[in-house]
Structures are given as C-alpha cells and as structure tokens.
N, C-alpha and C. Protein backbone atom coordinates (compact mmCIF):
# COMPACT_ATOMS: atom_id res chain seq x y z
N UNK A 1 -28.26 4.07 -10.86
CA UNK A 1 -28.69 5.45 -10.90
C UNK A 1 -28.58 5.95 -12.33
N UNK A 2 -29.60 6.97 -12.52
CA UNK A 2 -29.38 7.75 -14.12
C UNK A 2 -28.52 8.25 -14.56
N UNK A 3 -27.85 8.05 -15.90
CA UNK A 3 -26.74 8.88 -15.71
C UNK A 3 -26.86 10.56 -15.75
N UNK A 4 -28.15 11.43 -15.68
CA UNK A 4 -28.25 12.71 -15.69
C UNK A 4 -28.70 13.22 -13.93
N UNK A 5 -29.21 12.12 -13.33
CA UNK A 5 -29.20 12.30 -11.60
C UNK A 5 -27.55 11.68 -11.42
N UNK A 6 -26.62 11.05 -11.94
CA UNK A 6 -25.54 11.17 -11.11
C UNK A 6 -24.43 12.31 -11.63
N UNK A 7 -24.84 12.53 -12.89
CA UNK A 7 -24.15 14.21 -12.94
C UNK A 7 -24.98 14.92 -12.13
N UNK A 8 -26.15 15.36 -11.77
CA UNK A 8 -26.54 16.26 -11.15
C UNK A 8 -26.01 15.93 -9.26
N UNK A 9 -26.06 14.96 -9.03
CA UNK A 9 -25.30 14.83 -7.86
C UNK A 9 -23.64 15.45 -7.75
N UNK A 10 -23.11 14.88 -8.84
CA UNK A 10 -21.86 15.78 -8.53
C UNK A 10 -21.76 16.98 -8.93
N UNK A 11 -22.64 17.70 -9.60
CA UNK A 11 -22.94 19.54 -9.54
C UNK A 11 -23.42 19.74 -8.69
N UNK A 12 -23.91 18.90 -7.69
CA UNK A 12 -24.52 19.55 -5.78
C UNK A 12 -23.45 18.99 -4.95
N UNK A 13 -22.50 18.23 -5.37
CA UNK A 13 -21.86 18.41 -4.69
C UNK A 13 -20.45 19.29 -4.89
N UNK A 14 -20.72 19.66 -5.96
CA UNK A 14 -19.46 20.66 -5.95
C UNK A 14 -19.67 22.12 -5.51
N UNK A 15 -21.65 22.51 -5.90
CA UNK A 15 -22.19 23.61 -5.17
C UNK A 15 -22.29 23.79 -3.56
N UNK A 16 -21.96 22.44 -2.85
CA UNK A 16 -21.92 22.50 -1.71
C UNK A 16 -20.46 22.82 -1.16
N UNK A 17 -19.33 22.50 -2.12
CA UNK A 17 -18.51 23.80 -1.36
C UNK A 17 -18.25 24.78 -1.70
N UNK A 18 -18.79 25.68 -2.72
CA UNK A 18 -19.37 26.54 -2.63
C UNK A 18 -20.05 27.31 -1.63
N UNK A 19 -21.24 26.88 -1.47
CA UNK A 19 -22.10 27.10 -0.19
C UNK A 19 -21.32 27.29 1.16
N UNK A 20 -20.68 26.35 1.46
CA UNK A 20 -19.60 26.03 2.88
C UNK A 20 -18.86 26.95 2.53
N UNK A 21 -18.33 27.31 2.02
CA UNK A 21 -17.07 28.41 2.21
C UNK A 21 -17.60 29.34 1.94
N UNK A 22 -18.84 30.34 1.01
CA UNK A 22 -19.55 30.78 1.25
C UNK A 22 -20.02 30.84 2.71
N UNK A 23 -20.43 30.23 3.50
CA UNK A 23 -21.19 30.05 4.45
C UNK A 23 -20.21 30.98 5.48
N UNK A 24 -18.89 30.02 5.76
CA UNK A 24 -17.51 29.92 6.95
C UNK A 24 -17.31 31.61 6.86
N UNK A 25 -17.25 32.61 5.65
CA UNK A 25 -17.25 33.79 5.69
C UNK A 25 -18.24 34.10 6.19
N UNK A 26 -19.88 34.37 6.00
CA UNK A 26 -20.57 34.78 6.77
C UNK A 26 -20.45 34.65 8.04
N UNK A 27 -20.46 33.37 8.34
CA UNK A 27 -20.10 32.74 9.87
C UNK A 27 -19.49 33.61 10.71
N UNK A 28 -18.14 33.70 10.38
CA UNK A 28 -16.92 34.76 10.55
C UNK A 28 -17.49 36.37 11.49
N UNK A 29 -18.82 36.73 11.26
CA UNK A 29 -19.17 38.05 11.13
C UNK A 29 -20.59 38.15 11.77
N UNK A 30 -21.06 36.67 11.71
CA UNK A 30 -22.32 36.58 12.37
C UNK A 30 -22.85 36.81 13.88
N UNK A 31 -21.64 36.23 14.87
CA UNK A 31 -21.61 36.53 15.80
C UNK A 31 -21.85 38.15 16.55
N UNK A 32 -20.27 38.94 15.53
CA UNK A 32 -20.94 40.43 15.71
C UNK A 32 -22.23 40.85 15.18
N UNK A 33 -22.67 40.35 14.28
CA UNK A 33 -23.80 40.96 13.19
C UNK A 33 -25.41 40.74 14.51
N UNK A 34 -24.99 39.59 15.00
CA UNK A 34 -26.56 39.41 15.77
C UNK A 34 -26.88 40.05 17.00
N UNK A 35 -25.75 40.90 17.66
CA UNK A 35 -25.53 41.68 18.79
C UNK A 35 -24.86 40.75 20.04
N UNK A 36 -23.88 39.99 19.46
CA UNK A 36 -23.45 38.70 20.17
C UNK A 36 -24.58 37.84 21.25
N UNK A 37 -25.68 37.72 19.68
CA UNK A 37 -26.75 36.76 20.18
C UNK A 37 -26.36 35.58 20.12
N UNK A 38 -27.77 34.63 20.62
CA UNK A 38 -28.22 33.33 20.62
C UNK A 38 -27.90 32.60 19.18
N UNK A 39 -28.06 33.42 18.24
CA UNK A 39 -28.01 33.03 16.98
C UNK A 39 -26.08 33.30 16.51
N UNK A 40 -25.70 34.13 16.72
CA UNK A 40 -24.45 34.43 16.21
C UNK A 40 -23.46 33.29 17.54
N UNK A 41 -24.11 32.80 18.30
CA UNK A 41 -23.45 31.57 18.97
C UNK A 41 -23.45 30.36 18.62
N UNK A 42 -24.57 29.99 17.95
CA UNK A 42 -25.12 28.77 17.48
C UNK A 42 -24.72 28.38 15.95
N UNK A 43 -24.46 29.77 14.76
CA UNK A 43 -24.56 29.57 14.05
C UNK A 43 -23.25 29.99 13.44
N UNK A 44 -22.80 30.93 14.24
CA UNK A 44 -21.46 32.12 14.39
C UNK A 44 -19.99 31.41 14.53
N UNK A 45 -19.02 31.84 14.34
CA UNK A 45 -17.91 31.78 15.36
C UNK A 45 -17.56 32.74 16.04
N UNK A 46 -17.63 32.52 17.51
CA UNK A 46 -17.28 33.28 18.77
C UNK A 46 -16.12 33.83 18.87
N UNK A 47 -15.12 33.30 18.40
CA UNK A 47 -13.51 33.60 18.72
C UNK A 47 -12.99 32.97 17.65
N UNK A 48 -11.38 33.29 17.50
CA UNK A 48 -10.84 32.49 16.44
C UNK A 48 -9.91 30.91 16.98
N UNK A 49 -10.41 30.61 17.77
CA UNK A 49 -10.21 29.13 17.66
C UNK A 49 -10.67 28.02 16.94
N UNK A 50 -9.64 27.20 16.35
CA UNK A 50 -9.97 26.44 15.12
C UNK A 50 -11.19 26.00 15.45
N UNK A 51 -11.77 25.54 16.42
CA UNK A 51 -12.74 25.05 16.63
C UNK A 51 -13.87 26.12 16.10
N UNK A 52 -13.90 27.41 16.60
CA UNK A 52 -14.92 27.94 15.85
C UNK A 52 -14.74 28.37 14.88
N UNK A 53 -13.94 28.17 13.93
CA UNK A 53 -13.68 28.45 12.77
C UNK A 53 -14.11 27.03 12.05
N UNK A 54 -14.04 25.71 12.17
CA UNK A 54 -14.30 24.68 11.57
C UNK A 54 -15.51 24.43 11.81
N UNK A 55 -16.37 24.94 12.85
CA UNK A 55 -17.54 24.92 13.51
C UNK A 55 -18.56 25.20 11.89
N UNK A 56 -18.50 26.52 11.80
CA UNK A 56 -19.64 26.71 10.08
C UNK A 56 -19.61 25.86 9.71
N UNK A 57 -18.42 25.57 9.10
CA UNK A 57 -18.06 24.38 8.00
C UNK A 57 -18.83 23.39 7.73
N UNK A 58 -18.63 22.56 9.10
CA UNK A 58 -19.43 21.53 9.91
C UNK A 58 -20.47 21.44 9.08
N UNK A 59 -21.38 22.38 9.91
CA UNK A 59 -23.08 22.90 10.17
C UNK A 59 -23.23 23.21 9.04
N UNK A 60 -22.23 24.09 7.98
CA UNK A 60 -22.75 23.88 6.46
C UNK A 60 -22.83 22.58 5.40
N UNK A 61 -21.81 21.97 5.78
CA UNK A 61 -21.92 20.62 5.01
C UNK A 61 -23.27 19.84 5.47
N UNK A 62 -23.36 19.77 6.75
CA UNK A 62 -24.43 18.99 6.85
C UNK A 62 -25.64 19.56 6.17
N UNK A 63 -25.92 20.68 6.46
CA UNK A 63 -27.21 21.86 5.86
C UNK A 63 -27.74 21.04 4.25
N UNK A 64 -26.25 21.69 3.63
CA UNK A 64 -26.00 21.24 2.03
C UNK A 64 -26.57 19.29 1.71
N UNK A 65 -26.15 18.63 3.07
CA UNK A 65 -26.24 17.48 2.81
C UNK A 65 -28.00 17.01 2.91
N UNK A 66 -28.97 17.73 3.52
CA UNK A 66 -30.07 17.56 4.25
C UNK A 66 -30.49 18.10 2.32
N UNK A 67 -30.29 19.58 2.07
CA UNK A 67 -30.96 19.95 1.13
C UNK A 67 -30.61 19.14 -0.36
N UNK A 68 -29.81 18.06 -0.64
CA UNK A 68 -29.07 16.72 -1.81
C UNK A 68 -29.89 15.80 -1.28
N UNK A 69 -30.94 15.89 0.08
CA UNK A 69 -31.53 14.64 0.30
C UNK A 69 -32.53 15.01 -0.28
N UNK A 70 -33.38 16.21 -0.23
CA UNK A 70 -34.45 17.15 -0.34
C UNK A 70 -34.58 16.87 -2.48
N UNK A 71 -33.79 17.36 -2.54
CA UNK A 71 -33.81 18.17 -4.37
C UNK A 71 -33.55 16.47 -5.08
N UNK A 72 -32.49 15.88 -4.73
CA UNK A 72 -32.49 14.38 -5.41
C UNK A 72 -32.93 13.52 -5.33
N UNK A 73 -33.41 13.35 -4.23
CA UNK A 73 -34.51 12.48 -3.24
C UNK A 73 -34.06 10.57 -3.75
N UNK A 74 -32.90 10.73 -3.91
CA UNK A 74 -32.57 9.39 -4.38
C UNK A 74 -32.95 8.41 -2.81
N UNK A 75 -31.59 7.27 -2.66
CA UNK A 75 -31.80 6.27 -1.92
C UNK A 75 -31.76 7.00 -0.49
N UNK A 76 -32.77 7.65 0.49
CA UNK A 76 -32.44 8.05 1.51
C UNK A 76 -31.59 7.32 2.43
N UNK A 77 -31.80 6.64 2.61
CA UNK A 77 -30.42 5.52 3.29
C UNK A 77 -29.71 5.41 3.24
N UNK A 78 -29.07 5.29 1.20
CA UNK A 78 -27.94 5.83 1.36
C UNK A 78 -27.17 6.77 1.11
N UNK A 79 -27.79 8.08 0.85
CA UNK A 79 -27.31 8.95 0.90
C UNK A 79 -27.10 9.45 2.33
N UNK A 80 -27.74 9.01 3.38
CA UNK A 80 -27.48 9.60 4.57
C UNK A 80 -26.17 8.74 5.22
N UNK A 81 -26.14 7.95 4.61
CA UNK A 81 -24.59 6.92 5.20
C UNK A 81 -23.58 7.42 4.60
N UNK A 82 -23.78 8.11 3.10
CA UNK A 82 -22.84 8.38 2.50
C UNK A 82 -22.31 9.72 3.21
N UNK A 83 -23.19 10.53 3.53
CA UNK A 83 -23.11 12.34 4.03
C UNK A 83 -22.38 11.64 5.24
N UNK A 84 -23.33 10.90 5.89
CA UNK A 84 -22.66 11.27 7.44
C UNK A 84 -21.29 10.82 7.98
N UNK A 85 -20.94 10.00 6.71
CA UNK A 85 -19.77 9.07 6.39
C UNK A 85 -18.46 10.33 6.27
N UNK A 86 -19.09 10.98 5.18
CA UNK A 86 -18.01 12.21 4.68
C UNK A 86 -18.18 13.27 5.79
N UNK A 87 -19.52 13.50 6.58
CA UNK A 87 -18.98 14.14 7.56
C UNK A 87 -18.29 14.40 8.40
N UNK A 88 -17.96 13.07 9.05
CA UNK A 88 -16.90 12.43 10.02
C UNK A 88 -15.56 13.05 9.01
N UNK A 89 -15.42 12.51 8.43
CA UNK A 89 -14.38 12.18 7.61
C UNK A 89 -13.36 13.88 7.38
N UNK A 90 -14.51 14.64 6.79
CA UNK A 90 -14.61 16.45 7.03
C UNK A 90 -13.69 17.26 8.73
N UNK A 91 -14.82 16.41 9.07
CA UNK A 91 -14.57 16.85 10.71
C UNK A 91 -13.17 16.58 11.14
N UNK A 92 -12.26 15.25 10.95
CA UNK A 92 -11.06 14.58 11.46
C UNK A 92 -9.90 15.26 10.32
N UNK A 93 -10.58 15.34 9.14
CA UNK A 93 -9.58 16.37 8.19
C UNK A 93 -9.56 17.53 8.91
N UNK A 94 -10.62 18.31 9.31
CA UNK A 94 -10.52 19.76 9.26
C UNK A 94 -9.64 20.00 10.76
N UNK A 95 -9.91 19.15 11.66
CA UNK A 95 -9.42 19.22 13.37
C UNK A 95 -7.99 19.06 13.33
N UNK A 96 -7.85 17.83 11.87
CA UNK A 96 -6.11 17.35 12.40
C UNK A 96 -5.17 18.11 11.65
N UNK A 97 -5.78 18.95 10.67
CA UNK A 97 -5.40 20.00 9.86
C UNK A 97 -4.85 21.12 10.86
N UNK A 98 -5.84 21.57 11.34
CA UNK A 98 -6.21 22.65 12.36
C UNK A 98 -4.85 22.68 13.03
N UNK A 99 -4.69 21.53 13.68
CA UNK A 99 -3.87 21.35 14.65
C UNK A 99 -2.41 21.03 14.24
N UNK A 100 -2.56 20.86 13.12
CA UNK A 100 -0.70 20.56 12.25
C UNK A 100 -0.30 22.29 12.00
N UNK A 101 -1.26 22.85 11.44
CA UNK A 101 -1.41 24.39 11.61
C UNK A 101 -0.90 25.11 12.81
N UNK A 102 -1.55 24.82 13.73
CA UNK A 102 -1.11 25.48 15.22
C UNK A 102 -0.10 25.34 15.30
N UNK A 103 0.50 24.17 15.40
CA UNK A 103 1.66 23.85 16.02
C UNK A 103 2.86 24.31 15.21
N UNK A 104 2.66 24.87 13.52
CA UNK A 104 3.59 25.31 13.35
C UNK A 104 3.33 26.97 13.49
N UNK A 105 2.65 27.52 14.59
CA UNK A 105 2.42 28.95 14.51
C UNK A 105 1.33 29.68 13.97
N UNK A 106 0.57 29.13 12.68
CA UNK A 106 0.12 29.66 11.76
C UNK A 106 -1.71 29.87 12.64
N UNK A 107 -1.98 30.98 12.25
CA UNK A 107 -3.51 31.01 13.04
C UNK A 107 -4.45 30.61 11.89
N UNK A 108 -6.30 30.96 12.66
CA UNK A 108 -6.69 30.87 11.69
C UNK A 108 -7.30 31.52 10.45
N UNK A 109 -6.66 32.32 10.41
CA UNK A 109 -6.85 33.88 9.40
C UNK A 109 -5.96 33.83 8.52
N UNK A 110 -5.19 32.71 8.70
CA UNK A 110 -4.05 32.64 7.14
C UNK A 110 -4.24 31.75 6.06
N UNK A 111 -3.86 32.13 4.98
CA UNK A 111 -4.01 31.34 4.05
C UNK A 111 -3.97 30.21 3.66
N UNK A 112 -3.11 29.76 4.56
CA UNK A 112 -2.87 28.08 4.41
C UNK A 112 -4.29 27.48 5.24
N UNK A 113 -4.97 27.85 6.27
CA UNK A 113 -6.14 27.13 6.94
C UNK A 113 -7.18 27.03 5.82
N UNK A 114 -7.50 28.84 5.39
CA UNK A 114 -8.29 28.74 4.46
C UNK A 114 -7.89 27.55 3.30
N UNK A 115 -7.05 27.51 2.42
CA UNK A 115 -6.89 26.38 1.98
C UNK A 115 -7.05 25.07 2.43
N UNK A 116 -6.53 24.62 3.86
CA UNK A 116 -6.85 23.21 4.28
C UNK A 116 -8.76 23.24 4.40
N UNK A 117 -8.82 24.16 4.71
CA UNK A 117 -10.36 24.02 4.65
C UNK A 117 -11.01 23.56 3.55
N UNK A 118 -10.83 24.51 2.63
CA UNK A 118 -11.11 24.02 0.91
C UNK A 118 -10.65 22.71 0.35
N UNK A 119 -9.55 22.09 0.87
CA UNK A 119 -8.79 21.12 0.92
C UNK A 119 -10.08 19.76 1.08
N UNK A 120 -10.24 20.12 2.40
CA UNK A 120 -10.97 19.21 2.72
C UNK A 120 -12.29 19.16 2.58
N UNK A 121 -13.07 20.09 2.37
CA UNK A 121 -14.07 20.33 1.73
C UNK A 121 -14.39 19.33 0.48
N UNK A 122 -13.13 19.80 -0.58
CA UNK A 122 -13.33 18.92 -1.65
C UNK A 122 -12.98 17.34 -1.25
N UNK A 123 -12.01 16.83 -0.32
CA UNK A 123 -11.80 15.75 0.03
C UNK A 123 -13.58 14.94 0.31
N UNK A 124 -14.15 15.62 1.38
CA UNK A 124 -15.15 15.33 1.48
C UNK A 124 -16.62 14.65 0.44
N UNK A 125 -16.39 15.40 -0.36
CA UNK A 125 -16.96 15.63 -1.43
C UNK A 125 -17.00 14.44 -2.00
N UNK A 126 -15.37 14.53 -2.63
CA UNK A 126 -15.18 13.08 -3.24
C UNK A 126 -15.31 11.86 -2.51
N UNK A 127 -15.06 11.91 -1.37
CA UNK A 127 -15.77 10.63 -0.01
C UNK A 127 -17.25 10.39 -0.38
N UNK A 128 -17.71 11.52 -0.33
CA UNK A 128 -19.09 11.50 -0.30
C UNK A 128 -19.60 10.49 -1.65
N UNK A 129 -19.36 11.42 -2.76
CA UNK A 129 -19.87 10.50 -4.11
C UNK A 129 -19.42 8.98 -4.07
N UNK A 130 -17.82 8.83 -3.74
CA UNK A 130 -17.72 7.29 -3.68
C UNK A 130 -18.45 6.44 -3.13
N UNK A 131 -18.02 6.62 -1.83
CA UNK A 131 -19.43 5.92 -1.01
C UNK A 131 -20.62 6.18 -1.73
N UNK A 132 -21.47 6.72 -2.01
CA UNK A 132 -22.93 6.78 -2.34
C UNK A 132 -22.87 5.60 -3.75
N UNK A 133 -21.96 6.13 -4.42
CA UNK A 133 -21.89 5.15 -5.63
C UNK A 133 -21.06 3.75 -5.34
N UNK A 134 -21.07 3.26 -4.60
CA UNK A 134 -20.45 1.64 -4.24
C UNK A 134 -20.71 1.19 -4.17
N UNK A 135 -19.97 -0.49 -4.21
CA UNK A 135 -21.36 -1.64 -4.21
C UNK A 135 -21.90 -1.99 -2.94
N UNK A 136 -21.23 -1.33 -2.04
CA UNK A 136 -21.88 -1.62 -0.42
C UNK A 136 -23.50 -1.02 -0.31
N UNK A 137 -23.86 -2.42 0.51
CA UNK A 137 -25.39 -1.94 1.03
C UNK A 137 -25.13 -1.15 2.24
N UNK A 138 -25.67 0.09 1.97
CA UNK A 138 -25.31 1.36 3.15
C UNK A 138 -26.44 1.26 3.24
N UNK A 139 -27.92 0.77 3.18
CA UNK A 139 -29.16 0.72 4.07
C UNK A 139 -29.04 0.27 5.13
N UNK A 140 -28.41 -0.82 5.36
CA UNK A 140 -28.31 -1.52 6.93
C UNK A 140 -27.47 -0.08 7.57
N UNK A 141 -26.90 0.56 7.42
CA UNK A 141 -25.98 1.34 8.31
C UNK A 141 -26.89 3.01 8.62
N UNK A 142 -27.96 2.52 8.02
CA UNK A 142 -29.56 3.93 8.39
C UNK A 142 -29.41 4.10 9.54
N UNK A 143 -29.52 3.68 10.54
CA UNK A 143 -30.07 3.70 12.25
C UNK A 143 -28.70 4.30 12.60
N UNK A 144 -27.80 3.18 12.39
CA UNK A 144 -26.52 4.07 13.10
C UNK A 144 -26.05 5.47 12.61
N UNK A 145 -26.01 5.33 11.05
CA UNK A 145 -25.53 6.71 11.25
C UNK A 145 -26.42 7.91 11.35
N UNK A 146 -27.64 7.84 11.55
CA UNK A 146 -28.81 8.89 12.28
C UNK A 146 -28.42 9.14 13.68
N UNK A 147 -28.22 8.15 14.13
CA UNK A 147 -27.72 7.92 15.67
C UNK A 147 -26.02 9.01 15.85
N UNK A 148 -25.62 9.14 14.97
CA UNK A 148 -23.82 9.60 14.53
C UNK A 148 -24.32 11.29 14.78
N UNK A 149 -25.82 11.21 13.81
CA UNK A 149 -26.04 12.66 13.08
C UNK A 149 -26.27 13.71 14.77
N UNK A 150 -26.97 12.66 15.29
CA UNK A 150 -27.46 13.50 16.43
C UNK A 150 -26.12 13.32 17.09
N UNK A 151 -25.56 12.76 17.37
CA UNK A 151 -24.16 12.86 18.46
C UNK A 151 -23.51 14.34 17.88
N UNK A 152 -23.04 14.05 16.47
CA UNK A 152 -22.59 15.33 15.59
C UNK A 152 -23.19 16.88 16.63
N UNK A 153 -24.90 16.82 16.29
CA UNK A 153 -25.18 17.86 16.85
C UNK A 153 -24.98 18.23 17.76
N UNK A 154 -25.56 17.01 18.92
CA UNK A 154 -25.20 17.63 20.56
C UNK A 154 -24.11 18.09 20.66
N UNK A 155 -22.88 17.39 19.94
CA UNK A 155 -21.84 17.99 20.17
C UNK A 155 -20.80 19.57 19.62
N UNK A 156 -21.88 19.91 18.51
CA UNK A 156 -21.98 20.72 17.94
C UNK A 156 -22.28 22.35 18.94
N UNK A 157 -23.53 21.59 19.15
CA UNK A 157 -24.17 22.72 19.97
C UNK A 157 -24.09 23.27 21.45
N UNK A 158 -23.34 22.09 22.19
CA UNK A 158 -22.49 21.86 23.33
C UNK A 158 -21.03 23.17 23.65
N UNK A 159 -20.69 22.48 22.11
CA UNK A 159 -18.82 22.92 22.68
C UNK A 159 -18.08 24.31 22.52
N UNK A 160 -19.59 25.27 21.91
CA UNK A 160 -18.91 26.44 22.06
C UNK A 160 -19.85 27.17 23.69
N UNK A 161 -20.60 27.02 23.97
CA UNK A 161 -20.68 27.53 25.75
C UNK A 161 -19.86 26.17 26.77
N UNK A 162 -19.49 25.40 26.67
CA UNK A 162 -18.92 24.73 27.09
C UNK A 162 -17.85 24.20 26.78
N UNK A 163 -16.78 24.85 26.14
CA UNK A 163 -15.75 24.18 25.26
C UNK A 163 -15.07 23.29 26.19
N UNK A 164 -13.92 22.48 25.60
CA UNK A 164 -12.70 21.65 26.49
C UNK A 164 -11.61 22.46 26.49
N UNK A 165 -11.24 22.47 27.75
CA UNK A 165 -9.83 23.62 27.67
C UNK A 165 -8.96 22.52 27.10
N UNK A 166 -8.92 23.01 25.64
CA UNK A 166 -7.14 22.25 25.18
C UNK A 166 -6.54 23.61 24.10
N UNK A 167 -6.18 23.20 22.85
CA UNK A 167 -5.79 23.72 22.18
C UNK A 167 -6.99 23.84 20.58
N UNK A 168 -7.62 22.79 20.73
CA UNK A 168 -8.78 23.53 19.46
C UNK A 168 -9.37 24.08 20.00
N UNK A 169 -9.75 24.57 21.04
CA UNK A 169 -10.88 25.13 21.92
C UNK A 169 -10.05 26.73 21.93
N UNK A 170 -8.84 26.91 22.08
CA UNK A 170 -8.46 27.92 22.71
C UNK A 170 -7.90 29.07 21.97
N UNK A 171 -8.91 30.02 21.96
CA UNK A 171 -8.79 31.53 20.77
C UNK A 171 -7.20 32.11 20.76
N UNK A 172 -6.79 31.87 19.43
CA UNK A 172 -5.57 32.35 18.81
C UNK A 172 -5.41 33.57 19.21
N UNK A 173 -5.98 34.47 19.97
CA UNK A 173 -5.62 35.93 20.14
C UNK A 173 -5.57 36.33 21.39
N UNK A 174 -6.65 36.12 22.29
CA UNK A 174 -6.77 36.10 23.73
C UNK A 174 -6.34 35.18 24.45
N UNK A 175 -6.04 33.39 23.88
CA UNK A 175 -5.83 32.63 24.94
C UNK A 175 -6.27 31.95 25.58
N UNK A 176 -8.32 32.65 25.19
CA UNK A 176 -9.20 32.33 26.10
C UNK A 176 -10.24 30.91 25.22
N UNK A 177 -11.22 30.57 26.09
CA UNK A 177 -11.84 29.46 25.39
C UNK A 177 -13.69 29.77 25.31
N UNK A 178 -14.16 29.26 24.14
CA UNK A 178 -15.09 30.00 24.39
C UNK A 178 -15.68 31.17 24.20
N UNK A 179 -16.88 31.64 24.65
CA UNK A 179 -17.87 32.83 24.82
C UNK A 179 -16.27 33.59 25.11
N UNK A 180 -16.14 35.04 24.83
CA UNK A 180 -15.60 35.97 24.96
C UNK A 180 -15.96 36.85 26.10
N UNK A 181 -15.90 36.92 27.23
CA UNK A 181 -16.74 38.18 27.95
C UNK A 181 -16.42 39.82 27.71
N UNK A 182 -17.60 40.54 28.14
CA UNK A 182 -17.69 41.77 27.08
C UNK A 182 -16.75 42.94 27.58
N UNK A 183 -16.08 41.84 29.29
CA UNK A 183 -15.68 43.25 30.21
C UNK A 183 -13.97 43.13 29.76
N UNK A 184 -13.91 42.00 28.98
CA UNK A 184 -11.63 41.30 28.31
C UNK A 184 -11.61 42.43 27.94
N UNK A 185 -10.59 42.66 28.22
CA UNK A 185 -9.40 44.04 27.44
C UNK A 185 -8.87 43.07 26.09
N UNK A 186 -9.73 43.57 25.00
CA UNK A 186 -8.48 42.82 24.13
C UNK A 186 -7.95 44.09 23.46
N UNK A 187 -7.52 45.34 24.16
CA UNK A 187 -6.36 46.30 23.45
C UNK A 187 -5.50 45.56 23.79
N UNK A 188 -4.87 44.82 25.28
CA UNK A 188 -3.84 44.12 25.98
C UNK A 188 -3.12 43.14 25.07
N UNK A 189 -4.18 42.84 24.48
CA UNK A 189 -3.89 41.09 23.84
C UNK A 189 -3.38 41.25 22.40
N UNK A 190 -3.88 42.69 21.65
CA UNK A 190 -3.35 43.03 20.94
C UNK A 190 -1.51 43.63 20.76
N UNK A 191 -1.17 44.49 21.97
CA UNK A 191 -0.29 45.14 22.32
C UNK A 191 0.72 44.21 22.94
N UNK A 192 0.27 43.07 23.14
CA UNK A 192 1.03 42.14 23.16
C UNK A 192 2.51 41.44 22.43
C-alpha cells in the first residue's frame, strides 16, 4: 500500500472514533427525539441497559467501516475481514467491559463506561489497522466474514424488541428489559 493511502487510513480511522462517540451521544436522545419511533428503536437507545448503550457504538463502527470501504476503496476483501474482525473484537470488549462495570455497581451514565467505551473504540481501531496491514491473505476469509456481517445485524436489529432477560439486557433504572412501556411509573423507580 502507498505510504500517503496508509496514513490516510489511519486518519479514518481515528475519525471513526470520533464519529462513534459522536454518534453514542446522539443515540442517547434519539429515541426521545423521534416520538419513541421506529427509527429512535433501530437507531436509538431505548433504556439504559448496557446493551443499548453499546448498541450505537456497534452500528456506528460498522457505518464508519462501510464509508473506509467507500472513500479508500483499497483491497475490498480485506478491508472487510479486517472491519469485521475489529468488530467482533469491539463488541466482546464493549459487553465484557459492560459487565465488569455492573457488577461493581457502576451504571451506564458514569464515567468510567464512557471511558471503557473510548477504550475500546481505540482498541478496535488499532485491531483494525493491524490486521488490514498483515501478511495474512484475508481474501479467502470474504464469504465468511460477510456471512458474520449479516449475523451482526440480525442480531442487532432483533435484541432490542426482543431482548434476553439477563443482565446486559436489563435497564439500570427500572429493572425492566427492552421497549419501555408508556403506561411504567418511573417517578417509583426514581423514589426508590
């Protein structure tokens, strides 16, 4: 690769967390902002369970990763092994984070998440460039990890009307999992 396309790769990828944490704030607000639409479900976080709080994140890295395929247009193959590589990778940081968090109390509105987030964000990042720049042939690994990308989504787009009752699923304030219904008392949950 050139050496002025592989600096410009790592200035998109450092603008991409940017973008993502950029994004995770909007996110945050989207849900109310759309009249707790279709869109502020899909694109939003519903409640403050890590899950929908790591949920943007997600959906922004990948976004960021689609538009580094778009603007650099390098090896599509392997840049998509490399993204979907660091996606995973994002995802198991941000969940097992999440959950070392919980368990010592901490929700997700405190400073330390926001940091593990950023944390891993940049972790990602640097996953990302390594892999892309290695001597491994990541063309053979095209099919599968396209095959990864769509699992990613379904499961993406699945688990907030359908969450798993555990503990990433389950909103730090109410208790509850999921869609919020409009008739919850959360003065209760507050006064708590």
């Amino acid at each position: 690769m050139f050496p002025e396309r592989a600096k410009y790769l790592k200035e998109m990828e450092l603008g991409g967390i940017l973008f993502c944490s950029l994004y995770s704030i909007l996110a945050g607000f989207l849900y109310e902002l759309s009249g707790k639409g279709l869109i502020g479900v899909l694109f939003g976080s519903v409640n403050s369970s890590p899950w929908e709080c790591i949920k943007p994140i997600l959906l922004s890295y990948l976004l960021w990763g689609i538009l580094e395929a778009l603007s650099l247009q390098p090896s599509l193959h392997r840049l998509t092994a490399a993204k979907t590589f660091s996606l995973y990778i994002l995802a198991a940081v941000l969940i097992f984070g999440s959950l070392i968090l919980r368990s010592f109390g901490l929700e997700t509105d405190c400073a330390a998440f926001k940091a593990m987030c950023l944390f891993s964000l940049s972790l990602s990042a640097a996953v990302s460039l390594m892999v892309f720049y290695s001597s491994v042939d990541l063309s053979r690994f095209f099919a599968p990890c396209v095959f990864l990308l769509f699992l990613f989504l379904a499961c993406y787009f699945s688990l907030t009307p359908f969450p798993l009752k555990n503990i990433l699923f389950t909103d730090c304030k109410t208790g509850l999992y999921g869609l919020i219904p409009d008739y919850f008392d959360l003065g209760d949950c507050y006064l708590r």
